[in-house]
PDB file of N, CA and C in Angstrom:
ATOM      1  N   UNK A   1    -207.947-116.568  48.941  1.00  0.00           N
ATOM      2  CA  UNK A   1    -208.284-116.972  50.280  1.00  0.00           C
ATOM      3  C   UNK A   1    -207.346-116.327  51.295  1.00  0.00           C
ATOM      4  N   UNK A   2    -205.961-116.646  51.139  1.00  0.00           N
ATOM      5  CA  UNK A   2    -205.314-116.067  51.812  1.00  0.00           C
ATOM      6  C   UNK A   2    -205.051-114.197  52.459  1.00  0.00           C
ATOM      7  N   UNK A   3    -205.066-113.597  51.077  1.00  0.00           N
ATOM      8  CA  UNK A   3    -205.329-112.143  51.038  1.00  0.00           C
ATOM      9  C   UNK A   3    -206.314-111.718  51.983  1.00  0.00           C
ATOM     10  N   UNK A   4    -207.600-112.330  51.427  1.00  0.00           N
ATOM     11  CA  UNK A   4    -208.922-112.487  52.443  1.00  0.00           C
ATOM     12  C   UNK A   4    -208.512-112.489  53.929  1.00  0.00           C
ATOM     13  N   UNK A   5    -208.208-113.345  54.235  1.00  0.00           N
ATOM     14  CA  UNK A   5    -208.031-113.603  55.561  1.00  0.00           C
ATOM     15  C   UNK A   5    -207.170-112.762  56.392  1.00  0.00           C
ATOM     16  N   UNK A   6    -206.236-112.328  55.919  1.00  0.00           N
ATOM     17  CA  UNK A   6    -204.887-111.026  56.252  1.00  0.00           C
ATOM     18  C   UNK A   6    -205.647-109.965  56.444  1.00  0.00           C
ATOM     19  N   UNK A   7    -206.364-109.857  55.371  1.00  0.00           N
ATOM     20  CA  UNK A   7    -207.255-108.503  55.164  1.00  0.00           C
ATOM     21  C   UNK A   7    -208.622-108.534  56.424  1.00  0.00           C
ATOM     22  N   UNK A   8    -208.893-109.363  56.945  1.00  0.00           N
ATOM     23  CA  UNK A   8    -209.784-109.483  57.856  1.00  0.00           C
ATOM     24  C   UNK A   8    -209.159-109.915  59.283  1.00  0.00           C
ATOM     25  N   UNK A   9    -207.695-109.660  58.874  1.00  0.00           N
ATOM     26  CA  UNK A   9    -206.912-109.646  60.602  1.00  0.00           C
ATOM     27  C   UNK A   9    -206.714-111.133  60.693  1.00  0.00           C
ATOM     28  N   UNK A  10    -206.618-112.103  60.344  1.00  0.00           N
ATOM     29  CA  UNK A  10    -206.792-113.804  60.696  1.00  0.00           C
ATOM     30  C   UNK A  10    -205.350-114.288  60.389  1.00  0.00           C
ATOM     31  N   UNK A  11    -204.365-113.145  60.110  1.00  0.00           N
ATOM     32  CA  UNK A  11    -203.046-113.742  60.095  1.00  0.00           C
ATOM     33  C   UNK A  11    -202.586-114.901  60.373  1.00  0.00           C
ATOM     34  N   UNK A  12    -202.892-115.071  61.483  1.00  0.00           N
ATOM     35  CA  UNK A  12    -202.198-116.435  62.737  1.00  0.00           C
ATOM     36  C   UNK A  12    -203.143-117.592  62.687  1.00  0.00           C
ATOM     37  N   UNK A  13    -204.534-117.621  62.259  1.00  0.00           N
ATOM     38  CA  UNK A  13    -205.286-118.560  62.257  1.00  0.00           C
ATOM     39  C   UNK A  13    -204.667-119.620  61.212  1.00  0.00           C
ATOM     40  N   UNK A  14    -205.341-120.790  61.851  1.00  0.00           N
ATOM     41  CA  UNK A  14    -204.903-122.168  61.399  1.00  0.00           C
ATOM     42  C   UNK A  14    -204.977-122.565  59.663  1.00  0.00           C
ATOM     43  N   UNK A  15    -206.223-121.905  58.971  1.00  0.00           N
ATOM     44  CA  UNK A  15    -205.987-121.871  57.762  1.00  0.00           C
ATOM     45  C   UNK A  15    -204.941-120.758  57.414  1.00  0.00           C
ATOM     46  N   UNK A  16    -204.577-119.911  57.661  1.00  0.00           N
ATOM     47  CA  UNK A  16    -203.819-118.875  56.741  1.00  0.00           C
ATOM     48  C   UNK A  16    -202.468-119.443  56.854  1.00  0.00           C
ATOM     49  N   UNK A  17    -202.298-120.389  58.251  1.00  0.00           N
ATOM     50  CA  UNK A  17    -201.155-120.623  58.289  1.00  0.00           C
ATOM     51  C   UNK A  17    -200.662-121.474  57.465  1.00  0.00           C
ATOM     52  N   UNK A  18    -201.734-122.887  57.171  1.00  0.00           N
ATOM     53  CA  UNK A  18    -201.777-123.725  56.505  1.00  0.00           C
ATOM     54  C   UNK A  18    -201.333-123.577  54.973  1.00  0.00           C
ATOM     55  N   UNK A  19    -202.624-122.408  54.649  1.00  0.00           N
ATOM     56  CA  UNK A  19    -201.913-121.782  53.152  1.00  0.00           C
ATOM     57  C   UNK A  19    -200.474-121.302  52.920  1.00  0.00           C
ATOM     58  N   UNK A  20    -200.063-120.325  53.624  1.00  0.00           N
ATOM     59  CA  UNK A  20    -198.781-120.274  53.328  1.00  0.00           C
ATOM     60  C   UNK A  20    -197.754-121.304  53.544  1.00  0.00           C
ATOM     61  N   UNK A  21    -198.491-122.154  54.793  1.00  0.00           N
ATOM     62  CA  UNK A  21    -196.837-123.307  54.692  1.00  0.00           C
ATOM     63  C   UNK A  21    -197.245-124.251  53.442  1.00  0.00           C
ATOM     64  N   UNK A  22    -198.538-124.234  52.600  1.00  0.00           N
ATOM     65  CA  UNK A  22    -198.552-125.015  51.750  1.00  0.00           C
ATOM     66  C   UNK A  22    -197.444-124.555  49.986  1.00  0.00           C
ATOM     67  N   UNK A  23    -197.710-123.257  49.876  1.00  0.00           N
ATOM     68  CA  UNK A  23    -196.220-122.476  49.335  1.00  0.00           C
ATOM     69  C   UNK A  23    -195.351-122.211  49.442  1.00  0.00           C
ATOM     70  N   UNK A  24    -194.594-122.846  50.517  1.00  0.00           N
ATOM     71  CA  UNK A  24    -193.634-122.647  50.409  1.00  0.00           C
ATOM     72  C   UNK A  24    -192.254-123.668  49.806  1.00  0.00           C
ATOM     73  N   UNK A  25    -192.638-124.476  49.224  1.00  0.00           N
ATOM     74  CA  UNK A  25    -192.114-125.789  48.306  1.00  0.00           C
ATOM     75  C   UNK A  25    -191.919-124.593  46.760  1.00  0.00           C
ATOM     76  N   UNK A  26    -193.006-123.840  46.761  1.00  0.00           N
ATOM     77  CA  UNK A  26    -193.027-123.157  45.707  1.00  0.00           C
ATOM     78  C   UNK A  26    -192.114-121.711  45.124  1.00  0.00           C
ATOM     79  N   UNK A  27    -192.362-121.464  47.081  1.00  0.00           N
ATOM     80  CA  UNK A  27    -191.293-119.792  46.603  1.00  0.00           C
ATOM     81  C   UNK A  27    -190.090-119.780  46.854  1.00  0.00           C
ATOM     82  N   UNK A  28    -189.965-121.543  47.227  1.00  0.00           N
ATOM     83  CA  UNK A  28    -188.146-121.802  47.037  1.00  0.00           C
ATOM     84  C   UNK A  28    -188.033-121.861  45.765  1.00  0.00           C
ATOM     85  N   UNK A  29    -188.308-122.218  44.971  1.00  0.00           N
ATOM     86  CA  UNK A  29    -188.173-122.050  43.149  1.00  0.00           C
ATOM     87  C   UNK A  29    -188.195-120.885  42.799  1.00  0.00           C
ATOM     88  N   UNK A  30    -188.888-119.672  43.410  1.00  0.00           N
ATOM     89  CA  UNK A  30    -189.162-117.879  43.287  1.00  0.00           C
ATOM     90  C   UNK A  30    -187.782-117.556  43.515  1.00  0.00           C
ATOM     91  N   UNK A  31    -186.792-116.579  42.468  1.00  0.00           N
ATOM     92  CA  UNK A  31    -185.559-115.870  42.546  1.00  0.00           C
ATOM     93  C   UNK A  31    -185.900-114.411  41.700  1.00  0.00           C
ATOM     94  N   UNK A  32    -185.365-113.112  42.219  1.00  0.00           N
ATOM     95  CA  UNK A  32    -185.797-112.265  40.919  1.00  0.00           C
ATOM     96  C   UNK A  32    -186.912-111.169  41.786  1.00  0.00           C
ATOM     97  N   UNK A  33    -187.053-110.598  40.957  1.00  0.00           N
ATOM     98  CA  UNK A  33    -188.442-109.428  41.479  1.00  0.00           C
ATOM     99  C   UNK A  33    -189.623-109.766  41.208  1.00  0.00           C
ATOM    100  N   UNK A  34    -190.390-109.844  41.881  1.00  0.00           N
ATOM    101  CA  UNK A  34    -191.870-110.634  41.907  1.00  0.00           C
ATOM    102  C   UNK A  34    -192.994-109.177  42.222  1.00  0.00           C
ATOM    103  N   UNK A  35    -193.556-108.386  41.439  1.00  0.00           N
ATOM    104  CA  UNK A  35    -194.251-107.394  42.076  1.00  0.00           C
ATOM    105  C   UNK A  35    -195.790-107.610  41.864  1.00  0.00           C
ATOM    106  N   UNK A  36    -196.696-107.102  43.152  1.00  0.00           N
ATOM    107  CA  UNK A  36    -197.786-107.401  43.111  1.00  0.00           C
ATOM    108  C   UNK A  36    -198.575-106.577  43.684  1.00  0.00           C
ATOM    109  N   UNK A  37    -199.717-106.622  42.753  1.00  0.00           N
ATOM    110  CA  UNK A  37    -200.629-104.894  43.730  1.00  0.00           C
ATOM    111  C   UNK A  37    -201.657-105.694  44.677  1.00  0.00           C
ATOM    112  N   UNK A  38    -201.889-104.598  45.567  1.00  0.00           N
ATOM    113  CA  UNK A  38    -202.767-104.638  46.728  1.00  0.00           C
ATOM    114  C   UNK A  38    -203.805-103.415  46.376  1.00  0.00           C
ATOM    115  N   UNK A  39    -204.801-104.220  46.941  1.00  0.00           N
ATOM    116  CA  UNK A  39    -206.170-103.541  46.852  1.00  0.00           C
ATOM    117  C   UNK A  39    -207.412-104.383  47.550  1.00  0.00           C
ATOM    118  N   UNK A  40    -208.074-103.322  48.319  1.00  0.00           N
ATOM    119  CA  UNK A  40    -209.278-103.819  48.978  1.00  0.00           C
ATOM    120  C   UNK A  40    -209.366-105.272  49.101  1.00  0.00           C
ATOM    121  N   UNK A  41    -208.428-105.947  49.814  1.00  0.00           N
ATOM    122  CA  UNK A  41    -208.555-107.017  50.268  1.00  0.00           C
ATOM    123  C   UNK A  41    -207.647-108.113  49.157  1.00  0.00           C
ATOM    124  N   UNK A  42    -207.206-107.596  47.848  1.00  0.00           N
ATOM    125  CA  UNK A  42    -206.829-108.695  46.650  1.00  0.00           C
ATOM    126  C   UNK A  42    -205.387-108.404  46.612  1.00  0.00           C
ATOM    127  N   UNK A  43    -204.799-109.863  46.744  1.00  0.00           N
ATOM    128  CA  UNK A  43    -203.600-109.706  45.842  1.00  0.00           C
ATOM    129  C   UNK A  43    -203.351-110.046  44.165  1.00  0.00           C
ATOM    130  N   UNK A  44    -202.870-109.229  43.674  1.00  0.00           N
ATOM    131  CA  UNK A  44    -202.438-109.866  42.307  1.00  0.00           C
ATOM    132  C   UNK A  44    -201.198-109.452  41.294  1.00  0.00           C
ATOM    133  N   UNK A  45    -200.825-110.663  40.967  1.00  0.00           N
ATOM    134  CA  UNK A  45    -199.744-110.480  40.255  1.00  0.00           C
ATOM    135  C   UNK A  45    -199.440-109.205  39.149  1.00  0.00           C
ATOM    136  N   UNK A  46    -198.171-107.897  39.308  1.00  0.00           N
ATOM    137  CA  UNK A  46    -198.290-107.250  38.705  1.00  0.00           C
ATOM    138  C   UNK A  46    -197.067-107.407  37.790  1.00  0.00           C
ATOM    139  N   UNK A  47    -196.242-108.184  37.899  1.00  0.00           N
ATOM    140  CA  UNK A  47    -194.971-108.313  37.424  1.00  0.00           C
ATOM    141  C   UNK A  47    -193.320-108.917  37.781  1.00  0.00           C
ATOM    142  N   UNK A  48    -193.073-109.386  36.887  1.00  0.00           N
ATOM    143  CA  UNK A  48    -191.750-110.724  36.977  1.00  0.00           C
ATOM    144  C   UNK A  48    -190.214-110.332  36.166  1.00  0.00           C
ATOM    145  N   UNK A  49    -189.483-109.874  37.024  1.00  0.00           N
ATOM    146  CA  UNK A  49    -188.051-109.483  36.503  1.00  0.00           C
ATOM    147  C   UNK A  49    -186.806-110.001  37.160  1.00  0.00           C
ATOM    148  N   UNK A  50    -186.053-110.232  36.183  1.00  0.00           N
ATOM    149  CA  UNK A  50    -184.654-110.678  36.330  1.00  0.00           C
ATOM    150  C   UNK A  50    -184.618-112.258  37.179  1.00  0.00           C
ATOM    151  N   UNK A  51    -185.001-112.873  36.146  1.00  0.00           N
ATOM    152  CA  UNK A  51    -185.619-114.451  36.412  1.00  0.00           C
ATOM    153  C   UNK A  51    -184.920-115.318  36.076  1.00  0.00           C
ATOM    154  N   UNK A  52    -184.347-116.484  36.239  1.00  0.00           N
ATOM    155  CA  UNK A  52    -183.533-117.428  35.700  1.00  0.00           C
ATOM    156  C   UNK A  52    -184.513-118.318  34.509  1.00  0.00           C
ATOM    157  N   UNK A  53    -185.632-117.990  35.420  1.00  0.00           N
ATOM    158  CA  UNK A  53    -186.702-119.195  34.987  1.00  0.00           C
ATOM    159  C   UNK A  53    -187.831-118.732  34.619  1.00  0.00           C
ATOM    160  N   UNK A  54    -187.903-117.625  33.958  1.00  0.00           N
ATOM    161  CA  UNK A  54    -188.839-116.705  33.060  1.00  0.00           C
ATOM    162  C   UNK A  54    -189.470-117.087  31.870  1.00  0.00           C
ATOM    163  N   UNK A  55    -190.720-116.743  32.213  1.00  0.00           N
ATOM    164  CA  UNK A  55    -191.434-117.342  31.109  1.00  0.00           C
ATOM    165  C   UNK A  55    -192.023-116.343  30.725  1.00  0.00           C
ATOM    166  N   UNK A  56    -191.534-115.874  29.265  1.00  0.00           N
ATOM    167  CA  UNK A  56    -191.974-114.659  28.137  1.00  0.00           C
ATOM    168  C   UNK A  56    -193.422-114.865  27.823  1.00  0.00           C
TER     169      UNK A  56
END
């Protein structure tokens, strides 16, 4: 949803904002390299290094 919406310019609108302040409880727990590809509108997870809290 979020990607979506970035990708269609809606940055600042009331849902996108919503979504991200709803993660952020979450990416205070995020430490480490988090990499992720972009493409035509999608985000997705490409990879997780040097993690305290890594899950093999």
């Amino acid at each position: 949803m979020v990607s979506k919406q970035i990708y269609q310019g809606y940055w600042m609108d009331l849902a996108t904002v919503s979504a991200l302040n709803a993660l952020k409880p979450i990416t205070q727990l995020i430490t480490g390299k988090i990499s992720v590809k972009l493409y035509k509108g999608k985000i997705e997870f490409d990879s997780i290094e040097n993690t305290p809290e890594e899950i093999s």
